[in-house]
C-alpha atoms as a PDB file:
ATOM      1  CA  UNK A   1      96.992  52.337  -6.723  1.00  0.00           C
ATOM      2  CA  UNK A   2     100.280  50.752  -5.425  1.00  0.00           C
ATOM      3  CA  UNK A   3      99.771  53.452  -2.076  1.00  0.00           C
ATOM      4  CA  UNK A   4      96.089  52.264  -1.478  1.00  0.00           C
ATOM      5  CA  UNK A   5      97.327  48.853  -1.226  1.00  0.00           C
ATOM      6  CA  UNK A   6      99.833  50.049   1.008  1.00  0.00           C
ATOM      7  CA  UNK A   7      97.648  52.041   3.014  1.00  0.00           C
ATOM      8  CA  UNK A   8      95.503  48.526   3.217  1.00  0.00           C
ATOM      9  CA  UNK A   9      97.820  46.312   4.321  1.00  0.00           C
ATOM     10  CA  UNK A  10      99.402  48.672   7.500  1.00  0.00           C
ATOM     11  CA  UNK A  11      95.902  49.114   8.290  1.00  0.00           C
ATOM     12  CA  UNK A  12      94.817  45.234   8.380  1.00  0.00           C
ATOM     13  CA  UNK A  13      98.456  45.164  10.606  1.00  0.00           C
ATOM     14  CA  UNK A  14      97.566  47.798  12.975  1.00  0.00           C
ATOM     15  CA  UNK A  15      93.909  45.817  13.382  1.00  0.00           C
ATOM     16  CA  UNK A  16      95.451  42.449  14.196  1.00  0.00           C
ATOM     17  CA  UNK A  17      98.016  43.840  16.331  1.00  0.00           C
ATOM     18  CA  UNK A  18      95.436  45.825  18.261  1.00  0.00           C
ATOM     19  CA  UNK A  19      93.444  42.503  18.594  1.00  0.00           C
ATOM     20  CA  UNK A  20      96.401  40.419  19.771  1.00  0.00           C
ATOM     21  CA  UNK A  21      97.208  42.978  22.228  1.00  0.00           C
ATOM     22  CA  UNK A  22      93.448  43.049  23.589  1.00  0.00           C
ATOM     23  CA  UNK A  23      93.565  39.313  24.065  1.00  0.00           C
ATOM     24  CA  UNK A  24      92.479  37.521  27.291  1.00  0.00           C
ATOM     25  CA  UNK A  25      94.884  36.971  29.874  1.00  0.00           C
ATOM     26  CA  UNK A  26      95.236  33.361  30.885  1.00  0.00           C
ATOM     27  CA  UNK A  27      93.764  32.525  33.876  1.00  0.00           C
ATOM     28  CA  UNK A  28      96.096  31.710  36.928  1.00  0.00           C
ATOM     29  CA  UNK A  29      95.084  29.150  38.895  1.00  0.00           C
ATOM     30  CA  UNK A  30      98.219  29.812  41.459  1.00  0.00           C
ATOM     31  CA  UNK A  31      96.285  32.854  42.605  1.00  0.00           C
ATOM     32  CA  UNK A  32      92.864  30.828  43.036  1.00  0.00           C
ATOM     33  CA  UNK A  33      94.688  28.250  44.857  1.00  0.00           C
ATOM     34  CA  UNK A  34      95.736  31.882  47.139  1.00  0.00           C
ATOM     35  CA  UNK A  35      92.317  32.434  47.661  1.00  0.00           C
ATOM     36  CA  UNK A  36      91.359  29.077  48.495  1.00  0.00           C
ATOM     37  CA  UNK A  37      93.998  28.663  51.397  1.00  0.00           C
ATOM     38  CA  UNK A  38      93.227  32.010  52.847  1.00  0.00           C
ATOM     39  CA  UNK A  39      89.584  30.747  53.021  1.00  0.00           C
ATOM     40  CA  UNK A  40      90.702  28.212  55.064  1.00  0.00           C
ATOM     41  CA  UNK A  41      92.804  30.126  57.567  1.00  0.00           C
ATOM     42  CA  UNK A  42      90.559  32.488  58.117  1.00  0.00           C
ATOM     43  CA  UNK A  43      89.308  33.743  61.650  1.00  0.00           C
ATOM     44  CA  UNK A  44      92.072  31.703  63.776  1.00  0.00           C
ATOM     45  CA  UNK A  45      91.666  31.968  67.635  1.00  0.00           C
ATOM     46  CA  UNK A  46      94.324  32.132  69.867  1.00  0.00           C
ATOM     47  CA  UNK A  47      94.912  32.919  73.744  1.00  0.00           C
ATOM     48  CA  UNK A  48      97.664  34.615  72.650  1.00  0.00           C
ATOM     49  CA  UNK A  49      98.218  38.071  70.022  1.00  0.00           C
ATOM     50  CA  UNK A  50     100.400  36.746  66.898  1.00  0.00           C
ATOM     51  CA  UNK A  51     102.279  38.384  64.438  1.00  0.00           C
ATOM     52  CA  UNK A  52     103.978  35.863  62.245  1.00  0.00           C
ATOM     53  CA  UNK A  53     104.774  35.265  58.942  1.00  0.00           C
ATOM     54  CA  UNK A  54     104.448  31.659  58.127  1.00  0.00           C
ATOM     55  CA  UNK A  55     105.487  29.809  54.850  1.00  0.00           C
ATOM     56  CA  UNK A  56     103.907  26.873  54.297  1.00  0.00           C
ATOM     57  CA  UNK A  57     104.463  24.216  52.071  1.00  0.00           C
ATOM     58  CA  UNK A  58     101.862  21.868  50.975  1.00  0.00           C
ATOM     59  CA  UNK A  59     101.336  20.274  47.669  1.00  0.00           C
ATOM     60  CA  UNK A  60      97.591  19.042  45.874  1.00  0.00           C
ATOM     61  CA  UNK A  61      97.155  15.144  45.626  1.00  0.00           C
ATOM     62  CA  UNK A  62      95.250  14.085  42.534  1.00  0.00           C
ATOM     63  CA  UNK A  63      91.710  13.962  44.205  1.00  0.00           C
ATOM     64  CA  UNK A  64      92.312  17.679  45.015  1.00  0.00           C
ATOM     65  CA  UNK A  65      93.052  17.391  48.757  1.00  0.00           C
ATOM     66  CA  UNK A  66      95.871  19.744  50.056  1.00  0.00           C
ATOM     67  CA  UNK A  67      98.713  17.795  52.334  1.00  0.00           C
ATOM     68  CA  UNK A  68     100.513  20.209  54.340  1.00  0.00           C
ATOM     69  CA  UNK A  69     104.992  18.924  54.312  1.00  0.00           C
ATOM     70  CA  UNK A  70     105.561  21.683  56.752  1.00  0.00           C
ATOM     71  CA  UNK A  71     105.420  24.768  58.253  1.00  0.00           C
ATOM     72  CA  UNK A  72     108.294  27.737  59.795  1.00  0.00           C
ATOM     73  CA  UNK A  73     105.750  28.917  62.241  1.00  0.00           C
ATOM     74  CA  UNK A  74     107.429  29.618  65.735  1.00  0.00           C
ATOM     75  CA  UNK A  75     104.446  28.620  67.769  1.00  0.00           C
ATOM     76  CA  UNK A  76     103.592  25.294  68.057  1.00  0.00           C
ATOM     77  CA  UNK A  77      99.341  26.601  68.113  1.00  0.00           C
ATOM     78  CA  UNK A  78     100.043  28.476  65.065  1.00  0.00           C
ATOM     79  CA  UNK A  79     101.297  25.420  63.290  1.00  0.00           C
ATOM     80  CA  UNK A  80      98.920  22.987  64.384  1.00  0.00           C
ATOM     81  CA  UNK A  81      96.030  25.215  63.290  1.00  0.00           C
ATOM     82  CA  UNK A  82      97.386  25.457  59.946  1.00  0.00           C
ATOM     83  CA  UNK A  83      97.543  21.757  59.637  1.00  0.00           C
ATOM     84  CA  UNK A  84      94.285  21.420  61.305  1.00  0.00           C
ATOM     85  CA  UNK A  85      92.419  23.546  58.758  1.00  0.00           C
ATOM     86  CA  UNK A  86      94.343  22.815  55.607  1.00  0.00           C
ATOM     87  CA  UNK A  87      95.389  18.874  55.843  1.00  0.00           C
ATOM     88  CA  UNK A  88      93.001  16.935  53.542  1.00  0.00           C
ATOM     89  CA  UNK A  89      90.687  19.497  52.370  1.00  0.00           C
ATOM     90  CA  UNK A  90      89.295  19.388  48.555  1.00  0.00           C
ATOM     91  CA  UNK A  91      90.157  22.321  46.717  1.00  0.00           C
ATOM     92  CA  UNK A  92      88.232  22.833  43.238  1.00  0.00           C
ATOM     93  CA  UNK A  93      90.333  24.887  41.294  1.00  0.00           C
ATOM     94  CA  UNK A  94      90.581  24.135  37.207  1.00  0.00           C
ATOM     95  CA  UNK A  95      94.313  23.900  35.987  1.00  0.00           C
ATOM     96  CA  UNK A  96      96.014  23.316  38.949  1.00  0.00           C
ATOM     97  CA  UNK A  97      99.004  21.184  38.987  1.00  0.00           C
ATOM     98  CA  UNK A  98      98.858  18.305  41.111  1.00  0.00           C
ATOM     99  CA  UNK A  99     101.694  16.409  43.149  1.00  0.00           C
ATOM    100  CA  UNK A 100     103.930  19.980  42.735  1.00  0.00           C
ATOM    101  CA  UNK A 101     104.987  21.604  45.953  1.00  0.00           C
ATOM    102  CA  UNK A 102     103.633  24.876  46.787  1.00  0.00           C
ATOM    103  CA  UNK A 103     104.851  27.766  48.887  1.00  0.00           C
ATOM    104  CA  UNK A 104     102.704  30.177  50.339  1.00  0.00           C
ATOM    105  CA  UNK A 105     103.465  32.778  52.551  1.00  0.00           C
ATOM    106  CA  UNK A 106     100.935  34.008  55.019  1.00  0.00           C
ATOM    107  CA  UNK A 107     100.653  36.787  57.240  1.00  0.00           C
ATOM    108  CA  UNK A 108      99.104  36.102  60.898  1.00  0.00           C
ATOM    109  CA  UNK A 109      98.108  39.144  62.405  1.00  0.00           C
ATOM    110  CA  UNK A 110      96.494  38.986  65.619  1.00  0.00           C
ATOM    111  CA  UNK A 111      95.876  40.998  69.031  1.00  0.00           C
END
């Protein structure tokens, strides 16, 4: 009797650990916020070919509007696009810290 107890108890262990480990993963809202700015970057035109890797640091105000504080982009174009297409634009992403500084790196690759 005392080993089908045993038995019982490791068994309701192994199903709750299984479960636990099965859980969701919380969602990231650093990686939506990703997305979101790469939506808004997207298909830059230049008169020149670029290949730059910019950070950019921006933060969310509390109506959801992105402020760009600044860029390291070499050329001036380059920076004033990114301003251009990401100052004062609504994001709607659930969770996301506001007033926090962000940094995002992003890869400008064109010929």
């Amino acid at each position: 009797m005392k080993n089908i107890k045993s038995l019982g108890i490791a068994l309701v262990f192994t199903f709750l650990a299984a479960h636990l480990s099965f859980a969701d993963t919380p969602i990231d809202p650093n990686s939506d916020l990703r997305t979101a700015v790469t939506h808004l970057l997207i298909n830059p035109e230049f008169t020149s070919s670029v290949d730059e890797r910019v950070r950019i640091s921006f933060f969310v105000t509390a109506d959801d509007q992105l402020v760009v504080l600044k860029t390291d982009a070499r050329i001036r174009e380059l920076d004033e696009y990114i301003k251009t297409r990401m100052n004062y634009h609504k994001v709607d992403i659930d969770n996301l810290d506001t007033n926090r500084v962000y940094h995002l790196k992003v890869h400008f690759k064109l010929r």
